[in-house]
PDB file of N, CA and C in Angstrom:
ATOM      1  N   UNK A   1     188.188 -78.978 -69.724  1.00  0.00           N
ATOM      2  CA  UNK A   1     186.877 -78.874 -69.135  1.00  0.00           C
ATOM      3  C   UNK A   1     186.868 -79.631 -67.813  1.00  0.00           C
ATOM      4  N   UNK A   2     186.064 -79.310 -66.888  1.00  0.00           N
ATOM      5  CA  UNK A   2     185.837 -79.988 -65.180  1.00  0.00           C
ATOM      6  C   UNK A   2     184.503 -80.880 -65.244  1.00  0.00           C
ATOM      7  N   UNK A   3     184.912 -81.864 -65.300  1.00  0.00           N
ATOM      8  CA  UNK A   3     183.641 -83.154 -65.193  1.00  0.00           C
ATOM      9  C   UNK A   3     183.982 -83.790 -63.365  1.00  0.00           C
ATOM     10  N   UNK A   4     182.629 -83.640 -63.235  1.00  0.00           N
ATOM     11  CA  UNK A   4     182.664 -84.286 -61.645  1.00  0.00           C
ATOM     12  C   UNK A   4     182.300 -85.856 -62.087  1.00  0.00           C
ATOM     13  N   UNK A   5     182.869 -86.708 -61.210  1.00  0.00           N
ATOM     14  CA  UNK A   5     183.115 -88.197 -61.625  1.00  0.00           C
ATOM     15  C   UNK A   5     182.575 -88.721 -60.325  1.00  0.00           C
ATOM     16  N   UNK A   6     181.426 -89.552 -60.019  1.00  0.00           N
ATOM     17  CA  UNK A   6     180.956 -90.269 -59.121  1.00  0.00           C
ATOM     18  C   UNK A   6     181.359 -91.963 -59.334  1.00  0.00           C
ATOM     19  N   UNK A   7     181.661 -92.176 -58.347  1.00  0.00           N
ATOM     20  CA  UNK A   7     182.303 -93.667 -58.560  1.00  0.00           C
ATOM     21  C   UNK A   7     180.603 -94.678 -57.632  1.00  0.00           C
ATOM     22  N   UNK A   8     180.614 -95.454 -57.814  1.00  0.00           N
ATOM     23  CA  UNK A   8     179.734 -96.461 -57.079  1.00  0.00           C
ATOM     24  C   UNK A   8     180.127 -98.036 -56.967  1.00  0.00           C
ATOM     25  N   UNK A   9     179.685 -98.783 -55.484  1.00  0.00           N
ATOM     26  CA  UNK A   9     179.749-100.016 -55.510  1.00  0.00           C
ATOM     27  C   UNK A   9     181.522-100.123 -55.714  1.00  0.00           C
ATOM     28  N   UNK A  10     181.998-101.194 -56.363  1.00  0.00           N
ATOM     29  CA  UNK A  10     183.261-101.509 -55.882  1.00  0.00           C
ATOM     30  C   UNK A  10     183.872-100.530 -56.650  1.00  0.00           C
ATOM     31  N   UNK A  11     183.761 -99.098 -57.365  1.00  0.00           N
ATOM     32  CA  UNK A  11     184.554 -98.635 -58.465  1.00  0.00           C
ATOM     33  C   UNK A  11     185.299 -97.243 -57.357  1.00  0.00           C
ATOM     34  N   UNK A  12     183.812 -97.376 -56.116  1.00  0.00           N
ATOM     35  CA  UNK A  12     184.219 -96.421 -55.176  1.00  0.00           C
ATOM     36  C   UNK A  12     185.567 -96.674 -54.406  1.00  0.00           C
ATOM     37  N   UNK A  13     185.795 -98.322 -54.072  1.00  0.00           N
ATOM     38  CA  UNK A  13     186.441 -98.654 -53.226  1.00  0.00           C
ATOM     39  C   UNK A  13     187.928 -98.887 -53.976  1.00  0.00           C
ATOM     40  N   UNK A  14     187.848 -99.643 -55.573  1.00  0.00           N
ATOM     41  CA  UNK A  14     189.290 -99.219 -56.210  1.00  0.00           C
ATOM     42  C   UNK A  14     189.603 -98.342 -56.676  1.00  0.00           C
ATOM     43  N   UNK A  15     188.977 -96.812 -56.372  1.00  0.00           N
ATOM     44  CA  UNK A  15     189.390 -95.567 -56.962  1.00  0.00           C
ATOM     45  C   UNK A  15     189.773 -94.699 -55.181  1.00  0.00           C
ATOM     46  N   UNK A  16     189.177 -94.858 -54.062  1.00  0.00           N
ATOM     47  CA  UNK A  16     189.400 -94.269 -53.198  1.00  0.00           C
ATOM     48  C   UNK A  16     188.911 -93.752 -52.670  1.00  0.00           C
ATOM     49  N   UNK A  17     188.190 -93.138 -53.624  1.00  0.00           N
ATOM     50  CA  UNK A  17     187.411 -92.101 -52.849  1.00  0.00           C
ATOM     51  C   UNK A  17     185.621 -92.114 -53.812  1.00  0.00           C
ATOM     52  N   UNK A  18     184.599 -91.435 -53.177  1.00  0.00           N
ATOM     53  CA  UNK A  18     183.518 -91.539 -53.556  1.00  0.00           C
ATOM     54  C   UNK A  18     183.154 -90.901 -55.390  1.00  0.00           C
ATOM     55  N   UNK A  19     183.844 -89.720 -54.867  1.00  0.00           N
ATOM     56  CA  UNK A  19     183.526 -89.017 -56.187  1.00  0.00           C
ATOM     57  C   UNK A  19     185.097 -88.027 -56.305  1.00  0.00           C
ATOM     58  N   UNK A  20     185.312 -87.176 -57.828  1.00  0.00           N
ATOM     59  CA  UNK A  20     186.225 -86.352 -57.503  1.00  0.00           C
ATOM     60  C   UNK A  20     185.923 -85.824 -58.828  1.00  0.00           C
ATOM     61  N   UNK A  21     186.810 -84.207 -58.835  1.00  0.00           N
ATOM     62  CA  UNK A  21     186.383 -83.641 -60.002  1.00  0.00           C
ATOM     63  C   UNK A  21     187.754 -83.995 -61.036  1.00  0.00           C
ATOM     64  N   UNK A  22     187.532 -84.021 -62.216  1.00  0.00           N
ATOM     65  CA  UNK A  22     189.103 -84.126 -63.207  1.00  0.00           C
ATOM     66  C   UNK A  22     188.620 -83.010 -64.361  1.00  0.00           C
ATOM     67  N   UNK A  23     190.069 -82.478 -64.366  1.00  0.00           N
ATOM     68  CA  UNK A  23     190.146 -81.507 -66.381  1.00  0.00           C
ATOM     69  C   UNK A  23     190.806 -82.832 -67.279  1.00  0.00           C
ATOM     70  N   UNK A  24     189.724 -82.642 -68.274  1.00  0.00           N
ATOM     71  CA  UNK A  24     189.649 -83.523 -68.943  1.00  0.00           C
ATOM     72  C   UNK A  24     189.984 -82.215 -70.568  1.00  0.00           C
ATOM     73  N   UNK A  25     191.221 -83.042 -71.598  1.00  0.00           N
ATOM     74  CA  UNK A  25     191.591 -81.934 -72.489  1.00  0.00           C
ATOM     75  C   UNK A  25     190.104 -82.129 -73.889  1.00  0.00           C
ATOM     76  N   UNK A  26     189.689 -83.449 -73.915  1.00  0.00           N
ATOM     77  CA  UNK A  26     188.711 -83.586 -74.630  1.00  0.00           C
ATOM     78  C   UNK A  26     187.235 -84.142 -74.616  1.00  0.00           C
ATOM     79  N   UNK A  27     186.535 -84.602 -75.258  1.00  0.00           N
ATOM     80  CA  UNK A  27     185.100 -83.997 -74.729  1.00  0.00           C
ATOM     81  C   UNK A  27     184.458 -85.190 -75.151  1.00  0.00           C
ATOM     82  N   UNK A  28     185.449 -86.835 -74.553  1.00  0.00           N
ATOM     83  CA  UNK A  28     184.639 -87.412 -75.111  1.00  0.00           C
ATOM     84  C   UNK A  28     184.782 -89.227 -73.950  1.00  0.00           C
ATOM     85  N   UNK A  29     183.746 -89.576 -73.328  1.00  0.00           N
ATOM     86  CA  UNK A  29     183.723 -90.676 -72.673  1.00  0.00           C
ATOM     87  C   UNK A  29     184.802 -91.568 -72.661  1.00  0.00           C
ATOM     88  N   UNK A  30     185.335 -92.306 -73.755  1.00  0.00           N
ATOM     89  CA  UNK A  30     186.305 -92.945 -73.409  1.00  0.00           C
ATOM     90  C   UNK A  30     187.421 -92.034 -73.416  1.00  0.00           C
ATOM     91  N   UNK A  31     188.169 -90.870 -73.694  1.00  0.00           N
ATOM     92  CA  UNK A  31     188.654 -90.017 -72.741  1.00  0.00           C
ATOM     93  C   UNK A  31     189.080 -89.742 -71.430  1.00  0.00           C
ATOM     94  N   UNK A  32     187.808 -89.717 -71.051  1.00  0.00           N
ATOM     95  CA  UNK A  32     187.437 -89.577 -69.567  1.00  0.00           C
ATOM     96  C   UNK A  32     188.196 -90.842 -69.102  1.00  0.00           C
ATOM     97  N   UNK A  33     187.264 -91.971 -69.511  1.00  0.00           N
ATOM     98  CA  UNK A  33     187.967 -93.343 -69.012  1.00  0.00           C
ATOM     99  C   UNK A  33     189.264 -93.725 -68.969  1.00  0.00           C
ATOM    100  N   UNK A  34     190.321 -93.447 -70.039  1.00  0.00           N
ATOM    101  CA  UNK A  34     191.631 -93.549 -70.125  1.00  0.00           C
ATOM    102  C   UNK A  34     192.425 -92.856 -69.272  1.00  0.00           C
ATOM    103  N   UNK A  35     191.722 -91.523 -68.985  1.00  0.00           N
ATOM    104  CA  UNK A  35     192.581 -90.538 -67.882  1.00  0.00           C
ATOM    105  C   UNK A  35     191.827 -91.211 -66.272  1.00  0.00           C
ATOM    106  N   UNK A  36     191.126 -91.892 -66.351  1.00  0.00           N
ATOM    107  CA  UNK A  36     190.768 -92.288 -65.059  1.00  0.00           C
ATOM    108  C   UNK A  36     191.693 -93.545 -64.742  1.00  0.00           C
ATOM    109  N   UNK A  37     191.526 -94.609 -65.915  1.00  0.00           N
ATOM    110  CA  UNK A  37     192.445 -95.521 -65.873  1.00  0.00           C
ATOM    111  C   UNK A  37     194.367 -95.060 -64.987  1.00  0.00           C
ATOM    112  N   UNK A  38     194.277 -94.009 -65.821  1.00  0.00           N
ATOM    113  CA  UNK A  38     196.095 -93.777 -65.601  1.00  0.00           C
ATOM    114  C   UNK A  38     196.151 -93.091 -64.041  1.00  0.00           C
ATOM    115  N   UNK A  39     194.986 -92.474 -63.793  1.00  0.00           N
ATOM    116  CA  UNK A  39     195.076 -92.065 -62.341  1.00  0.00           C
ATOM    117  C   UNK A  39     195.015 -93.034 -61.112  1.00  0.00           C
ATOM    118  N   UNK A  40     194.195 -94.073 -61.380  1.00  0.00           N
ATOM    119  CA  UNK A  40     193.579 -95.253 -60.219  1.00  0.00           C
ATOM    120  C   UNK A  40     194.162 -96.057 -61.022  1.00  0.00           C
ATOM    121  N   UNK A  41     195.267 -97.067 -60.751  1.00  0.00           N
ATOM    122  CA  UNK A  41     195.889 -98.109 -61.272  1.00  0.00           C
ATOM    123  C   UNK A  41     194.819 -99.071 -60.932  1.00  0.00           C
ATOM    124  N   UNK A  42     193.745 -99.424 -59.723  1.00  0.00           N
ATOM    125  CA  UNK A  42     193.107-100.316 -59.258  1.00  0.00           C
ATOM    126  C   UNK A  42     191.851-100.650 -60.058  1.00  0.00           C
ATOM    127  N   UNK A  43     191.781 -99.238 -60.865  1.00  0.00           N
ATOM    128  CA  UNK A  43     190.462 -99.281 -61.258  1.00  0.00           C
ATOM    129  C   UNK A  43     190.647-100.078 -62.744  1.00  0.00           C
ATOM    130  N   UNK A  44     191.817-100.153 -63.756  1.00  0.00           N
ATOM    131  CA  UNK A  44     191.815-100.611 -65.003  1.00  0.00           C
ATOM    132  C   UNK A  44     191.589-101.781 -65.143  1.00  0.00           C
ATOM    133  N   UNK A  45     191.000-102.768 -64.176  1.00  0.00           N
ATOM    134  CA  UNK A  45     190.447-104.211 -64.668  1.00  0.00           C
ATOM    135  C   UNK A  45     189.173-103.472 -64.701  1.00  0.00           C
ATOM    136  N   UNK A  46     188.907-102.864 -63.872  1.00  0.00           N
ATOM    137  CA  UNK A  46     187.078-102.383 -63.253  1.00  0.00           C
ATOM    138  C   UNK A  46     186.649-101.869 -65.170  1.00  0.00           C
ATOM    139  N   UNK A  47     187.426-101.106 -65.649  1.00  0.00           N
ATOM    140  CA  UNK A  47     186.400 -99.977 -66.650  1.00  0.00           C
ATOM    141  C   UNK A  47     187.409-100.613 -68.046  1.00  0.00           C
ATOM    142  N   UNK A  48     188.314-101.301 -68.485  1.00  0.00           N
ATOM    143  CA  UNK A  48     188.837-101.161 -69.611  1.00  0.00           C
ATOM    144  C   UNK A  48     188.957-103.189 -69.322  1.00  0.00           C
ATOM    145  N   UNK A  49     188.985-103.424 -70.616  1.00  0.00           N
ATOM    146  CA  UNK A  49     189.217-105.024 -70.886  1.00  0.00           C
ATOM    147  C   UNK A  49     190.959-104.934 -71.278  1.00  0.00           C
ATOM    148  N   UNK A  50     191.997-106.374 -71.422  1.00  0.00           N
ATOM    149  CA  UNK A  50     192.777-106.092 -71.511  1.00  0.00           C
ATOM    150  C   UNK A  50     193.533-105.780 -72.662  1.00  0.00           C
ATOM    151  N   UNK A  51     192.536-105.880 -73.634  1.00  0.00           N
ATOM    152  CA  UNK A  51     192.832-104.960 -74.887  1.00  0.00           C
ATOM    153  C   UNK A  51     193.027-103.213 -74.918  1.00  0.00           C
ATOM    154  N   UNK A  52     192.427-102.548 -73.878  1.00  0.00           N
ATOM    155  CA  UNK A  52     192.355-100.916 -73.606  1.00  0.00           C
ATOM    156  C   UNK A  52     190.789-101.089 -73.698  1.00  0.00           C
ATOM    157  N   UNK A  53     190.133-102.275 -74.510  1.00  0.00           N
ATOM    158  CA  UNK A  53     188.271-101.592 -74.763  1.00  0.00           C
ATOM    159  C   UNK A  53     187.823-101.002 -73.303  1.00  0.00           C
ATOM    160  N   UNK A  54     186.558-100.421 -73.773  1.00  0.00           N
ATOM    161  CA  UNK A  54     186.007-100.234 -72.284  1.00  0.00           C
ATOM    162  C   UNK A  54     185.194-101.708 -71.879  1.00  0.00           C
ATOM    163  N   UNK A  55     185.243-101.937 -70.406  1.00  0.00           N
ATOM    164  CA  UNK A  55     183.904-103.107 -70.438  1.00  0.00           C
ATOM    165  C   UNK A  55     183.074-103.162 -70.738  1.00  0.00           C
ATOM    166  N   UNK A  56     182.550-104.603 -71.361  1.00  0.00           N
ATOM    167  CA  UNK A  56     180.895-104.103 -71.461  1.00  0.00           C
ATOM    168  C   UNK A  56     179.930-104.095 -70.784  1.00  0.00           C
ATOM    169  N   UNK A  57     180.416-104.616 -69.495  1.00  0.00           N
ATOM    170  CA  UNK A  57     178.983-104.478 -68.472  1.00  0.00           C
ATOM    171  C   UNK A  57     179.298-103.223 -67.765  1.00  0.00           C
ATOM    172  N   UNK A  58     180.131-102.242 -67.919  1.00  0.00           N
ATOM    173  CA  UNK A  58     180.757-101.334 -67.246  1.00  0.00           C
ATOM    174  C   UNK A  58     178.768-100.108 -67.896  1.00  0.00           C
ATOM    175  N   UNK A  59     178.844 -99.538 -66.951  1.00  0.00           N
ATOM    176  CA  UNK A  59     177.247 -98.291 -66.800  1.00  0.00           C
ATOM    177  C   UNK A  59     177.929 -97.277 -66.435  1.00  0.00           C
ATOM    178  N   UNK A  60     177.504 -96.402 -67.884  1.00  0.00           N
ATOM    179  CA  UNK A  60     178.111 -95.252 -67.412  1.00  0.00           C
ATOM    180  C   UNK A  60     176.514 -94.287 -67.402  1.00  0.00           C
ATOM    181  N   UNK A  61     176.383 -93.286 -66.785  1.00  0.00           N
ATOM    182  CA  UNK A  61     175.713 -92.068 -66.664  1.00  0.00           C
ATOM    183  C   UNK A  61     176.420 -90.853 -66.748  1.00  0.00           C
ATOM    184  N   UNK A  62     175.437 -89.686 -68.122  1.00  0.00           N
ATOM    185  CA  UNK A  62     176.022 -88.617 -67.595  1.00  0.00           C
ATOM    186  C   UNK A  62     174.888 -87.656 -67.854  1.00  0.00           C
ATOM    187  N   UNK A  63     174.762 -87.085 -66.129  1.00  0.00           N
ATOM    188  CA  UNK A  63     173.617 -86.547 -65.567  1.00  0.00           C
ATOM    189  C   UNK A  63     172.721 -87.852 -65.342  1.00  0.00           C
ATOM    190  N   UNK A  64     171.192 -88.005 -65.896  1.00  0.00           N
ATOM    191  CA  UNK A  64     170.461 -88.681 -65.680  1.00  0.00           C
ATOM    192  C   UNK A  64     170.426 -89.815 -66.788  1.00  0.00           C
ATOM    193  N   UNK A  65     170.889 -89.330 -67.642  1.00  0.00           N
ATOM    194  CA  UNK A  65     171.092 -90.898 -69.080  1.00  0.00           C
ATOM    195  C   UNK A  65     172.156 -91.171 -69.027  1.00  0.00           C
ATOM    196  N   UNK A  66     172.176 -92.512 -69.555  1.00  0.00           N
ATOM    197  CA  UNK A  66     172.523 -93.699 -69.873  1.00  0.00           C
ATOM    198  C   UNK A  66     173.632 -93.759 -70.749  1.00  0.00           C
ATOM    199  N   UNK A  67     174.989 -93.497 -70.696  1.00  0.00           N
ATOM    200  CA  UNK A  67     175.700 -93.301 -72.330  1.00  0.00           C
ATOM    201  C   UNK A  67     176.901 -94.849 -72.422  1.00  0.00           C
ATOM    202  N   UNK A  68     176.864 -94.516 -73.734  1.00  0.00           N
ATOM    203  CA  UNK A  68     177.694 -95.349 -74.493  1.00  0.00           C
ATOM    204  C   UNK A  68     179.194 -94.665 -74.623  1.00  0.00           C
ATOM    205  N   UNK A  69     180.134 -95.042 -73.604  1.00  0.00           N
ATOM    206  CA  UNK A  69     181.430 -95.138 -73.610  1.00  0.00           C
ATOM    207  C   UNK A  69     182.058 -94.901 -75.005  1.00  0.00           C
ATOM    208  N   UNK A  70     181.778 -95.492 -75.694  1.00  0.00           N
ATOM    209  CA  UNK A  70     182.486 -95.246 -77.209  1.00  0.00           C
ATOM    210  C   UNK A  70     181.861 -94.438 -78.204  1.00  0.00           C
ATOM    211  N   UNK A  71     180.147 -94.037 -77.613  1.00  0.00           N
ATOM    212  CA  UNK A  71     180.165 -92.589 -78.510  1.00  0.00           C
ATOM    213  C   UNK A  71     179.960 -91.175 -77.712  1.00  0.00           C
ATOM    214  N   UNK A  72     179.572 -91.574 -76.378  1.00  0.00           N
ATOM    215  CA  UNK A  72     179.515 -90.304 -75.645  1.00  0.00           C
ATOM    216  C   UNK A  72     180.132 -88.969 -75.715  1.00  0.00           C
ATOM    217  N   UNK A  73     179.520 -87.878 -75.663  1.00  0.00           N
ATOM    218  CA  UNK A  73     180.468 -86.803 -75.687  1.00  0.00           C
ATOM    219  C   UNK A  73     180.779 -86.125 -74.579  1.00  0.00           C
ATOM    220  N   UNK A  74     181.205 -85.087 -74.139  1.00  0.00           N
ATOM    221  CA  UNK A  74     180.967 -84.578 -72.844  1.00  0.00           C
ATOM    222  C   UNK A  74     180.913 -83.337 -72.862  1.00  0.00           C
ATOM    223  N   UNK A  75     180.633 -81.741 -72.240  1.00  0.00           N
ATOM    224  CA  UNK A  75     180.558 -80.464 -72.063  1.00  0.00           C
ATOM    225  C   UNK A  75     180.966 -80.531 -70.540  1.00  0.00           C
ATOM    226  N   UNK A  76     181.548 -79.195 -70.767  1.00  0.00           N
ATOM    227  CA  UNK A  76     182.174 -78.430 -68.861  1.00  0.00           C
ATOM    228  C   UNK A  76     180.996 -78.728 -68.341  1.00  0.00           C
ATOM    229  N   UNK A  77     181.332 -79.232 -66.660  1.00  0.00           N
ATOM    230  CA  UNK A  77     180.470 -79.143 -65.999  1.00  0.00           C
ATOM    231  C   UNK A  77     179.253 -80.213 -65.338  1.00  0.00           C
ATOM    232  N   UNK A  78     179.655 -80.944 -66.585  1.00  0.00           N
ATOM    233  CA  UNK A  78     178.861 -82.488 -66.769  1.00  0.00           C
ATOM    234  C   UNK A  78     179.163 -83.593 -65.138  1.00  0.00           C
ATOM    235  N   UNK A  79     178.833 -84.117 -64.840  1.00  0.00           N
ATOM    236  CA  UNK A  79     178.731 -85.011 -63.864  1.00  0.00           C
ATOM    237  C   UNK A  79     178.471 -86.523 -64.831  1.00  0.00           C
ATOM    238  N   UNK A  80     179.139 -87.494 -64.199  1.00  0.00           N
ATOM    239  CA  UNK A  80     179.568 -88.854 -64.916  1.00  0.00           C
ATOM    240  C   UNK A  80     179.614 -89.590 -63.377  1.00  0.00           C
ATOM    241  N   UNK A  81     178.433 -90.514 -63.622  1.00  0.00           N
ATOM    242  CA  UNK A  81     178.599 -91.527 -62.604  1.00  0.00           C
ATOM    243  C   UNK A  81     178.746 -92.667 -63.352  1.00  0.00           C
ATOM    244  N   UNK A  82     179.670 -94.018 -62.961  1.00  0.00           N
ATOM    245  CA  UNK A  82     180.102 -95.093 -63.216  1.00  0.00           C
ATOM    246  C   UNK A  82     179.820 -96.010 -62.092  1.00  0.00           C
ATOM    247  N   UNK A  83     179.289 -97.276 -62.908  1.00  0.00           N
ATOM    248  CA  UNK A  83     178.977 -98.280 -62.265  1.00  0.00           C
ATOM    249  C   UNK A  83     179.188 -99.990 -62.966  1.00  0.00           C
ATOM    250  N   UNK A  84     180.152-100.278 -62.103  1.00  0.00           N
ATOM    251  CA  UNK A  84     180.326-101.645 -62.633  1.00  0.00           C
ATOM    252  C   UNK A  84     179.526-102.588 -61.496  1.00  0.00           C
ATOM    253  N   UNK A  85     179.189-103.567 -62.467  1.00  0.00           N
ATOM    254  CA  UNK A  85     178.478-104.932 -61.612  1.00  0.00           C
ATOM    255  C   UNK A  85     179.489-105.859 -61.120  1.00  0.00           C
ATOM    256  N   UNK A  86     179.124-105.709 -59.253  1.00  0.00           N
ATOM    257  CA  UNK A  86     179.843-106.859 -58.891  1.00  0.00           C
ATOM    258  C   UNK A  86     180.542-108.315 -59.421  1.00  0.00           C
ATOM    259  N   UNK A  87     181.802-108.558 -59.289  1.00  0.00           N
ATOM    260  CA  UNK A  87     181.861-109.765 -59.876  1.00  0.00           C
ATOM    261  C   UNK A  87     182.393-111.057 -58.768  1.00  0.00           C
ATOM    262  N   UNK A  88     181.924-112.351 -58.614  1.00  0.00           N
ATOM    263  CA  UNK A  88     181.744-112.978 -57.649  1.00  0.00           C
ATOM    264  C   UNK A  88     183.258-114.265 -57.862  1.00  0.00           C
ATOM    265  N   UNK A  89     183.673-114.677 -57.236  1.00  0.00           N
ATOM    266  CA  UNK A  89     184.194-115.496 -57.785  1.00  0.00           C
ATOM    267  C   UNK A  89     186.201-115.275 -58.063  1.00  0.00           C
TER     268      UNK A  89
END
């Protein structure tokens, strides 16, 4: 399936680029995340802890709500914006 992936704030700047589309073989958020991980080496502190979890301050959207990384599902076509909170320090 083709999920368009919007990056924001610093997830834009360790992935490269703003947004991009990926085929994804299954239909389910952390999915998504693992194949994003293996594509953007920069991004796997940003979205996964160093166990593989996802973060927990990590915000995901898909379309206009709010989802949960570990139960989310996904359908063709879907749009997924990600947003992690700055970290200072």
């Amino acid at each position: 399936m083709k999920i368009a992936v919007h990056y924001m704030a610093q997830l834009r700047q360790a992935a490269g680029v703003a947004a991009e589309d990926v085929e994804l073989d299954g239909g389910s958020l952390g999915e998504l995340v693992a194949l994003l991980v293996e594509r953007h080496a920069a991004l796997r502190r940003l979205l996964v802890t160093s166990g593989g979890a996802p973060q927990p301050t990590l915000l995901v959207f898909v379309g206009d709500e709010q989802a949960d990384v570990g139960r989310g599902t996904l359908k063709d076509g879907d749009a997924v914006t990600l947003l992690s909170p700055i970290r200072r320090g």
